[in-house]
Every structure is written in C-alpha cells, then in structure tokens.
N, C-alpha and C. Protein backbone atom coordinates (compact mmCIF):
# COMPACT_ATOMS: atom_id res chain seq x y z
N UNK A 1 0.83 -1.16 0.00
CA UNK A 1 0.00 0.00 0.00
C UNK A 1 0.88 1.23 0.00
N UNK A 2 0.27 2.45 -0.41
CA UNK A 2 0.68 3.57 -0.54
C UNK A 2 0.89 4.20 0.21
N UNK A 3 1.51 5.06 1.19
CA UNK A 3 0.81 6.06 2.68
C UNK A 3 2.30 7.11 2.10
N UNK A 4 1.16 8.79 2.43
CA UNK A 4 2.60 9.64 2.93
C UNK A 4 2.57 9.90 4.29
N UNK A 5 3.29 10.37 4.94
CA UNK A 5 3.54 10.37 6.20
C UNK A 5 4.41 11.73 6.27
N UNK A 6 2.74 12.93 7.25
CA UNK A 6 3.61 14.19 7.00
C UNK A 6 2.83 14.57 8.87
N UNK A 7 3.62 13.30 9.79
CA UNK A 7 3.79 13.17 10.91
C UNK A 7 4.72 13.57 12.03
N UNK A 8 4.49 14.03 13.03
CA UNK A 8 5.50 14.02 14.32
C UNK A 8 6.45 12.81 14.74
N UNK A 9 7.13 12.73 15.40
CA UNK A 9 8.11 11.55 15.33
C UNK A 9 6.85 10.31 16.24
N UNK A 10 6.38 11.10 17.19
CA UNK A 10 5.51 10.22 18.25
C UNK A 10 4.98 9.12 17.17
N UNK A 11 4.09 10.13 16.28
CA UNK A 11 3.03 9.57 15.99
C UNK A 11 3.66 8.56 14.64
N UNK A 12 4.70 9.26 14.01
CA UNK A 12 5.60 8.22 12.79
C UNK A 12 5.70 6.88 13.71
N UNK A 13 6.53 6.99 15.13
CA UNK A 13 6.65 5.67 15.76
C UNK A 13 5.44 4.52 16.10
N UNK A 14 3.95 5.54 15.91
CA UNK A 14 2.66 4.73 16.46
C UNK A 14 2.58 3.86 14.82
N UNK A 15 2.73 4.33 14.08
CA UNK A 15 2.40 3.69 12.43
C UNK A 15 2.98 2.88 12.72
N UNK A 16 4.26 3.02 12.89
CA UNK A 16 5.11 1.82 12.39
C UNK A 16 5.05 0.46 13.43
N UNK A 17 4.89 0.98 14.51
CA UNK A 17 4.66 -0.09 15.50
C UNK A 17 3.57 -0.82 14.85
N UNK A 18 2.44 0.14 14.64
CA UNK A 18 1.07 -0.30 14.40
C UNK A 18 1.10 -1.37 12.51
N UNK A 19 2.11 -1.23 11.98
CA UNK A 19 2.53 -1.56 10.96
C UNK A 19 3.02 -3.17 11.37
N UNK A 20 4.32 -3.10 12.07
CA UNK A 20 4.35 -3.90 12.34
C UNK A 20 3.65 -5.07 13.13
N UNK A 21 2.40 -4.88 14.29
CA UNK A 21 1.78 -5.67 14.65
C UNK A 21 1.15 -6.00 13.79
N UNK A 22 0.92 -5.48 13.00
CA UNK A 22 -0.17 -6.23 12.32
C UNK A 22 0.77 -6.99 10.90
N UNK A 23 1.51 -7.20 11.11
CA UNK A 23 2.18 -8.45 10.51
C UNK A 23 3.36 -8.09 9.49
N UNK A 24 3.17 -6.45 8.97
CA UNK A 24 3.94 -6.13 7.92
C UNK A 24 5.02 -6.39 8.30
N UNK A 25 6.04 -6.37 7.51
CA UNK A 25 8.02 -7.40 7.65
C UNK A 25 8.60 -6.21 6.95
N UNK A 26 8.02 -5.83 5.76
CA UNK A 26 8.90 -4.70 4.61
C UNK A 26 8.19 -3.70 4.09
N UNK A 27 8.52 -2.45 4.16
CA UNK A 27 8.47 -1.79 3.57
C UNK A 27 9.20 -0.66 2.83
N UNK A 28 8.82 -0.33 1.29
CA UNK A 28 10.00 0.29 0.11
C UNK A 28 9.18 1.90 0.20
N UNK A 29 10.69 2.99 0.54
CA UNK A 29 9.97 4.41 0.51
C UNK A 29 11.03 4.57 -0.50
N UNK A 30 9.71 5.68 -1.38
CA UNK A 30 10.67 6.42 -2.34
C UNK A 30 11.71 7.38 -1.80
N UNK A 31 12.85 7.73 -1.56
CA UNK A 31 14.14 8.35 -0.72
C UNK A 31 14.36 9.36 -2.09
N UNK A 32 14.05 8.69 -3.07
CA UNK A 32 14.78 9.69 -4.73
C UNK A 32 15.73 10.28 -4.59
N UNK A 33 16.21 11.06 -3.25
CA UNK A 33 17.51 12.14 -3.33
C UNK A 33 18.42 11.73 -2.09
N UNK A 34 19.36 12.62 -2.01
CA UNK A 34 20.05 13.13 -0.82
C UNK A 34 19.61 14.42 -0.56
N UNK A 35 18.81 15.03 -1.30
CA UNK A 35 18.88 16.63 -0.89
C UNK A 35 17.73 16.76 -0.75
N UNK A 36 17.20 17.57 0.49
CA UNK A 36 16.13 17.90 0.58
C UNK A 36 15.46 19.00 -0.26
N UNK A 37 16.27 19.79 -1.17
CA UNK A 37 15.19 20.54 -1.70
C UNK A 37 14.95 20.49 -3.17
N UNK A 38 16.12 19.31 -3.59
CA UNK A 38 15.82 18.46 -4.45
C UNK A 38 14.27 17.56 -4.53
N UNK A 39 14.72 16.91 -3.23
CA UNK A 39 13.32 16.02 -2.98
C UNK A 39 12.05 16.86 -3.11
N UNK A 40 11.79 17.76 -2.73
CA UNK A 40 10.83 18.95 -2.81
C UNK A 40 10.94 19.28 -4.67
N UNK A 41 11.54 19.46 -5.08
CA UNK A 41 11.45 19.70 -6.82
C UNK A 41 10.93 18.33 -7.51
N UNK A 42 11.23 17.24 -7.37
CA UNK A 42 10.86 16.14 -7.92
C UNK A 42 9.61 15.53 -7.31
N UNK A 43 9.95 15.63 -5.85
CA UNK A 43 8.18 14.77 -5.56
C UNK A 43 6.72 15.32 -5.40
N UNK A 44 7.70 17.08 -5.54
CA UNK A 44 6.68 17.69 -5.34
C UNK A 44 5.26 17.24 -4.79
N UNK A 45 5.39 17.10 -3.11
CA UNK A 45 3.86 16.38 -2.37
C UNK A 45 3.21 17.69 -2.30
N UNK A 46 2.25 17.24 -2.28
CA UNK A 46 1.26 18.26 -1.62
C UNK A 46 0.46 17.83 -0.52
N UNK A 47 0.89 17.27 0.78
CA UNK A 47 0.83 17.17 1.47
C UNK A 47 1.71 17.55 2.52
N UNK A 48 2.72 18.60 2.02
CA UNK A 48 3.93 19.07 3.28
C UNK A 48 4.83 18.09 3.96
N UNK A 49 4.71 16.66 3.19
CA UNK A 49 5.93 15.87 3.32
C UNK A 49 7.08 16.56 3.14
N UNK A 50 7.65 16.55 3.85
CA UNK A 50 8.69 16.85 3.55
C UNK A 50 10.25 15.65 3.75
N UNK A 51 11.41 15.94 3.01
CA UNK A 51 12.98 15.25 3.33
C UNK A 51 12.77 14.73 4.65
N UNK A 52 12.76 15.47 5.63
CA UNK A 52 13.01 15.10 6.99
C UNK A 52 12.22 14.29 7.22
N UNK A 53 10.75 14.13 7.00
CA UNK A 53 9.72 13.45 7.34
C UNK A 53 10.15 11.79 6.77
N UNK A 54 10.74 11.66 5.71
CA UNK A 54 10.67 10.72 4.68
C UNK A 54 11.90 9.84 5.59
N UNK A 55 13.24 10.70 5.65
CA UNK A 55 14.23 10.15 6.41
C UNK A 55 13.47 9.68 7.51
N UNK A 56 13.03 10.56 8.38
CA UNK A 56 12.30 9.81 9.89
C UNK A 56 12.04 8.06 9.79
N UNK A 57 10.95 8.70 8.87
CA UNK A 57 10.09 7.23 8.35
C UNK A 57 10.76 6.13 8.29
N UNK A 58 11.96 5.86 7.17
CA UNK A 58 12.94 5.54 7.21
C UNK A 58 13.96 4.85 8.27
N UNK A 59 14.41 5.50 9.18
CA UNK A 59 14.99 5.21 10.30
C UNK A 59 13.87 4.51 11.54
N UNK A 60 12.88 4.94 11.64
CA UNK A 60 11.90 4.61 12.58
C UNK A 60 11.71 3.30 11.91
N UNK A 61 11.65 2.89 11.07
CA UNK A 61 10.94 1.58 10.24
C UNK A 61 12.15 0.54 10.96
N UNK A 62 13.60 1.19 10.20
CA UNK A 62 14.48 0.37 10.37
C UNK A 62 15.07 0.25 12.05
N UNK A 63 14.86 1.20 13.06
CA UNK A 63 14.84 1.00 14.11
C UNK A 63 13.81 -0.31 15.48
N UNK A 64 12.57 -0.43 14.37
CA UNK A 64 11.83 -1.24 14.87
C UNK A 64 12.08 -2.35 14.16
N UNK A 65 12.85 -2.80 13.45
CA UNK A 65 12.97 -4.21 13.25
C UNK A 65 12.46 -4.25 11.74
N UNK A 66 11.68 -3.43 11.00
CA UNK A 66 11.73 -3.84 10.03
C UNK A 66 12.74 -3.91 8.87
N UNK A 67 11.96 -4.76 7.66
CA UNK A 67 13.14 -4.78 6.45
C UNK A 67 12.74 -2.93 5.73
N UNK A 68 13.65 -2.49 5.51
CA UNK A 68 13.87 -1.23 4.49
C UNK A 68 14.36 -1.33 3.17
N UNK A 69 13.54 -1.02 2.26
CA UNK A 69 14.08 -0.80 1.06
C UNK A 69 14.11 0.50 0.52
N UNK A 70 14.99 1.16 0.15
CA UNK A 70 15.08 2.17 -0.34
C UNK A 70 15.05 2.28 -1.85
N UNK A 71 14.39 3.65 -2.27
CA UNK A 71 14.09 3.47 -3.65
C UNK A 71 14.96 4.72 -4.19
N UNK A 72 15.57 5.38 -5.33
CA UNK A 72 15.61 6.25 -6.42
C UNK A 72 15.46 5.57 -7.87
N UNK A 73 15.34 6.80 -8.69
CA UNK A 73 15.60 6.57 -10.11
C UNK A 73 16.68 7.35 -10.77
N UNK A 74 17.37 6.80 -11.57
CA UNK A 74 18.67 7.37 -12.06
C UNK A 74 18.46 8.04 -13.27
N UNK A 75 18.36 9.54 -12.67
CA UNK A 75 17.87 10.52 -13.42
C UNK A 75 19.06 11.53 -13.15
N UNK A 76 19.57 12.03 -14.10
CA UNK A 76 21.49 12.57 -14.96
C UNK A 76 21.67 13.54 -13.55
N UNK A 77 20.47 13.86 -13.07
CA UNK A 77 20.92 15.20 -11.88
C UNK A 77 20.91 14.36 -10.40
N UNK A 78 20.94 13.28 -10.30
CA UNK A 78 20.85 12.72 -8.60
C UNK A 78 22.18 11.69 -9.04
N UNK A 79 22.47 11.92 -7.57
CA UNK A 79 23.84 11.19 -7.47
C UNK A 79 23.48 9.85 -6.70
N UNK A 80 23.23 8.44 -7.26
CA UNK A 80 22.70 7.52 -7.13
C UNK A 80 23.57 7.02 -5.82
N UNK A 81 24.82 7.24 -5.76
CA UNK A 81 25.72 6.57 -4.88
C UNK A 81 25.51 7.13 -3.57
N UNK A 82 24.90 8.71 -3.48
CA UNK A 82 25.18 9.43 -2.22
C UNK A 82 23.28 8.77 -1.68
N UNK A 83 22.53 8.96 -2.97
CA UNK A 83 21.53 8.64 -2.26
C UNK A 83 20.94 6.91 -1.59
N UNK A 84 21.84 6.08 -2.03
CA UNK A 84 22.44 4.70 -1.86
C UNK A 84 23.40 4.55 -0.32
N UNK A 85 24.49 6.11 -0.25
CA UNK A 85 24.94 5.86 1.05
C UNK A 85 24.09 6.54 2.51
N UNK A 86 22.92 7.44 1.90
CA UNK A 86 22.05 8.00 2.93
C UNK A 86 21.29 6.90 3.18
N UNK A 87 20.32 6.19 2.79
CA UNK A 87 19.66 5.39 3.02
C UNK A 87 20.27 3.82 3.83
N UNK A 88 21.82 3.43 3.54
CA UNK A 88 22.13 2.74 4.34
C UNK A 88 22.38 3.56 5.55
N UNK A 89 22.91 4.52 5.73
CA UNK A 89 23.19 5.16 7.31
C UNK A 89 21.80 5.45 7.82
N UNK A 90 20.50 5.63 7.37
CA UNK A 90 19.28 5.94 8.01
C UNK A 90 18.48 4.54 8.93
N UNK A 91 19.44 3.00 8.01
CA UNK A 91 18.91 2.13 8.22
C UNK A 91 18.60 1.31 7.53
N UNK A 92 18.35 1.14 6.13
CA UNK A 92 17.45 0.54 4.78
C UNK A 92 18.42 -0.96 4.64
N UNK A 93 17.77 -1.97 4.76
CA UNK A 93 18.93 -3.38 4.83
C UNK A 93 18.77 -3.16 3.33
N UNK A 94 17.71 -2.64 1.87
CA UNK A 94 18.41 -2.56 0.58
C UNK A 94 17.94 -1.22 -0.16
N UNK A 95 18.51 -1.53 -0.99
CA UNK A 95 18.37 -0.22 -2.28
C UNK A 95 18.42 -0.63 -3.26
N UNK A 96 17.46 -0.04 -4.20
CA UNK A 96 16.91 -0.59 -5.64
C UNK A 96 17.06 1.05 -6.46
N UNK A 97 17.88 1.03 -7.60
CA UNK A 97 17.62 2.33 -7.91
C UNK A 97 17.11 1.60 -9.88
N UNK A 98 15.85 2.56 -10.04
CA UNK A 98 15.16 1.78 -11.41
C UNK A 98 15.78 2.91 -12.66
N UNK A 99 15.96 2.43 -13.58
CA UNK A 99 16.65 3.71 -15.18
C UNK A 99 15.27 4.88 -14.88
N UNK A 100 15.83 5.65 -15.86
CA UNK A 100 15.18 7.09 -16.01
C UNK A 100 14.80 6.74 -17.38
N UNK A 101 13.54 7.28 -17.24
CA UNK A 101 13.31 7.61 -18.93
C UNK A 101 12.44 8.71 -19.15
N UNK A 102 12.84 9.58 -19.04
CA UNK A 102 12.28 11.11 -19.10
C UNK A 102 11.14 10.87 -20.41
C-alpha cells in the first residue's frame, strides 16, 4: 500500500509499531535524493511531506525491526551513490535504484 507520512516523530513511531503488529516485515519508501530541496522539486507532495519526514520514516521503520528498502531513479541530476549511502546510514537493509526515462 501507498501512505505519505507528513507526521510528528511520536506519531511516525505509532504507524510503524502499528505496521508492524499487524504483521507487515517490509516496507520500500521512495528516498529519490540526498537533498532535501531536491526532494521537494521532484516529488513535489502536496501534502507538506517533507525530506526530513521521509528520512524519519525511514529510520523509525528500520529502528523497529523492520526490512527497508530504499528506492531512487537514475535521473542525470541525482547522485545515485550518495543517495544509496544516505539510506544505508538511516537504516534501509536494501536499495533498488530503477533507469530514467524522461
């Protein structure tokens, strides 16, 4: 399933707990950048997600035991490797980055 998550840390930690009781093992967030105002140009939410929120998510997931997958797409302006080494330091046991095709 889909969810954005434009939460307090409390309440990011109640999801994920609440995620995990109820049986989920993995879940894949789109990460797309290292830069937050990158991330803001490309995912453009409209929900006030924001970078920080996404990282949280991220780390909170992988702090409770779950599996993390991290996502980008290799598009000529993101640096696949930096956003590959953020997502292991946040927590993510993988990373999947898919081609660009503008």
């Amino acid at each position: 399933f889909r969810r954005r998550f434009n939460l307090e840390k409390h309440i990011v930690t109640q999801v994920v707990n609440n995620l995990k009781s109820s049986g989920i093992r993995l879940v894949t967030v789109s990460l797309l950048t290292d830069n937050p105002k990158q991330y803001l140009e490309i995912a453009s939410p409209t929900d006030g997600t924001s970078f920080g929120d996404v990282c949280n998510f991220v780390s909170t997931c992988a702090g409770a035991g779950l599996q993390v997958t991290c996502t980008t797409v290799e598009r000529p302006d993101i640096n696949v490797g930096k956003v590959r080494a953020l997502s292991t330091a946040l927590g993510a046991t993988d990373f999947i980055s898919y081609p660009y095709f503008p």
